[in-house]
C-alpha atoms as a PDB file:
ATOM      1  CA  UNK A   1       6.346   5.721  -3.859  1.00  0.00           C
ATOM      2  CA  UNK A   2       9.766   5.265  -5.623  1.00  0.00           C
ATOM      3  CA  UNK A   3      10.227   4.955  -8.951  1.00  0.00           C
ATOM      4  CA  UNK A   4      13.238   2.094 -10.769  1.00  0.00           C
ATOM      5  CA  UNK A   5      13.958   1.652 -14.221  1.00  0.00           C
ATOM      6  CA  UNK A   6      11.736  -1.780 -14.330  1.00  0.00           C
ATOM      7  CA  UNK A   7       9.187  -1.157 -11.289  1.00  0.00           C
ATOM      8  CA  UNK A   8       7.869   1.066  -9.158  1.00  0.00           C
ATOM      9  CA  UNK A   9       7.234   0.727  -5.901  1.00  0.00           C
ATOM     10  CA  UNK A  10       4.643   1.415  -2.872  1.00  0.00           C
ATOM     11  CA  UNK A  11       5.288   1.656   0.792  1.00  0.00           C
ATOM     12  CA  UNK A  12       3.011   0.727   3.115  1.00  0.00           C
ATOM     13  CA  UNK A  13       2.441   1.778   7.083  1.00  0.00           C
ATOM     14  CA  UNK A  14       0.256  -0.021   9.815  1.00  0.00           C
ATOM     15  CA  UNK A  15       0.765  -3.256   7.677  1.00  0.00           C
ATOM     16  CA  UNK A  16      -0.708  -5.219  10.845  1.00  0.00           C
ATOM     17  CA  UNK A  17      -3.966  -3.421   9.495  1.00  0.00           C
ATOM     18  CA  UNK A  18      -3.812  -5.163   5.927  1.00  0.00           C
ATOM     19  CA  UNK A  19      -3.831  -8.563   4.409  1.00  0.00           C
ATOM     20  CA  UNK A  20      -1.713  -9.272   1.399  1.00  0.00           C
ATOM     21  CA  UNK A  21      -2.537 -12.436  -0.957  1.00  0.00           C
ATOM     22  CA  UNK A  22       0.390 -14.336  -1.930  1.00  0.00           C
ATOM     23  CA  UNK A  23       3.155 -12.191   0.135  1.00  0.00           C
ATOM     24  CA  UNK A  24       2.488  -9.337  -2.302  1.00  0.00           C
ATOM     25  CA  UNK A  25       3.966  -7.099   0.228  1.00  0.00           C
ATOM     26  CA  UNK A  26       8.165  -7.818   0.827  1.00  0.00           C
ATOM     27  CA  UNK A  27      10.323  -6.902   3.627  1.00  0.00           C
ATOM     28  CA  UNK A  28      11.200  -7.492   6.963  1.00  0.00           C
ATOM     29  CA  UNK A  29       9.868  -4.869   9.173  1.00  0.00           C
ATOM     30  CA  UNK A  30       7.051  -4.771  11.527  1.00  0.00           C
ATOM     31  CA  UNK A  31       5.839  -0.957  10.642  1.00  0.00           C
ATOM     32  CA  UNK A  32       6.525  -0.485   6.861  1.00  0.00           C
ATOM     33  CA  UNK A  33       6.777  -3.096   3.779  1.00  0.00           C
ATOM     34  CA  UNK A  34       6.478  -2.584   0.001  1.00  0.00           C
ATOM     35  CA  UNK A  35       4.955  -3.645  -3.426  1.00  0.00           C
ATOM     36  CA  UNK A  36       6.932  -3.546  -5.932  1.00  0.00           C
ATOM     37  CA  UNK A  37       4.815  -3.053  -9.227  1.00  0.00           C
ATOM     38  CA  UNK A  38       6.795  -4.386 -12.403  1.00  0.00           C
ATOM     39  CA  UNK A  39       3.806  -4.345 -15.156  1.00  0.00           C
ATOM     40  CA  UNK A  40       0.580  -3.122 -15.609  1.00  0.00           C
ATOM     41  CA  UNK A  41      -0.413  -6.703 -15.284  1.00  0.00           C
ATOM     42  CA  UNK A  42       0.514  -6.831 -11.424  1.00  0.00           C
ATOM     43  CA  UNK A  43      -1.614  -3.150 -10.284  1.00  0.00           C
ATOM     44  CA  UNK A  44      -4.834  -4.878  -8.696  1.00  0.00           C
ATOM     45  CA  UNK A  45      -6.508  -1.684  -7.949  1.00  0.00           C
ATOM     46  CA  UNK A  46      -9.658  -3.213  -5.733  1.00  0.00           C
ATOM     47  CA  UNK A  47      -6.691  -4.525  -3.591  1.00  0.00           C
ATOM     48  CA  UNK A  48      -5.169  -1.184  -3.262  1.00  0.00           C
ATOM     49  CA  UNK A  49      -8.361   0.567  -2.506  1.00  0.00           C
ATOM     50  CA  UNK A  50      -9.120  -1.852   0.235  1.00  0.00           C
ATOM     51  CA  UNK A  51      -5.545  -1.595   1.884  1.00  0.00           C
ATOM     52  CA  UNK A  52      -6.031   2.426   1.551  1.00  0.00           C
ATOM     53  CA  UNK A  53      -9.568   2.166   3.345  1.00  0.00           C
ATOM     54  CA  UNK A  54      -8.251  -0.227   6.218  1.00  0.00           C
ATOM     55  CA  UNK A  55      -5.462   2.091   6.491  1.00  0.00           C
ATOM     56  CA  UNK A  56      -7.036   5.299   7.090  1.00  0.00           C
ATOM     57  CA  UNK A  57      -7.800   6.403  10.558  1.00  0.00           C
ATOM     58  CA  UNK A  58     -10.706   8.591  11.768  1.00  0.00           C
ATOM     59  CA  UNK A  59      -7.804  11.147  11.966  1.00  0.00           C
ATOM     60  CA  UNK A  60      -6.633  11.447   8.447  1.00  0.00           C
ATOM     61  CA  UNK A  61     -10.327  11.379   7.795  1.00  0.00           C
ATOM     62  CA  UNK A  62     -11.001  14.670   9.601  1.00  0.00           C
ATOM     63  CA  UNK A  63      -8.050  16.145   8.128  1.00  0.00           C
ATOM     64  CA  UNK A  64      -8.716  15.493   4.480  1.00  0.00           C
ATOM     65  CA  UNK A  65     -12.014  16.164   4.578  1.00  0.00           C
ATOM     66  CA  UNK A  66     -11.868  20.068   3.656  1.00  0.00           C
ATOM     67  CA  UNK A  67     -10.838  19.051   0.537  1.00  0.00           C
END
């Protein structure tokens, strides 16, 4: 997450792993692209759950679940 005077925006890994609607997610690499999130408006939060579900792996789920 970074943060800019008119958006903020989200960094994504795995992106072969996730579908984004209407290019939501920019850049050029294969590993990592972004959202950049300019008004309230533009945070779909079902879509965000989703890509944070597909992106987990049975890994991160052992390791977070202590907590």
């Amino acid at each position: 997450m970074r943060f800019a005077k008119k958006h903020i925006t989200l960094g994504f890994y795995n992106i072969d792993k996730i579908k984004a609607p209407d290019n939501l997610l920019e850049g050029k690499g294969n590993t990592l692209k972004h959202i950049k999130i300019k008004r309230a408006e533009d945070i779909k939060i079902e879509m965000f759950i989703n890509w944070l579900n597909k992106l987990q792996t049975k890994e991160d789920d052992r390791k977070w679940k202590g907590i």
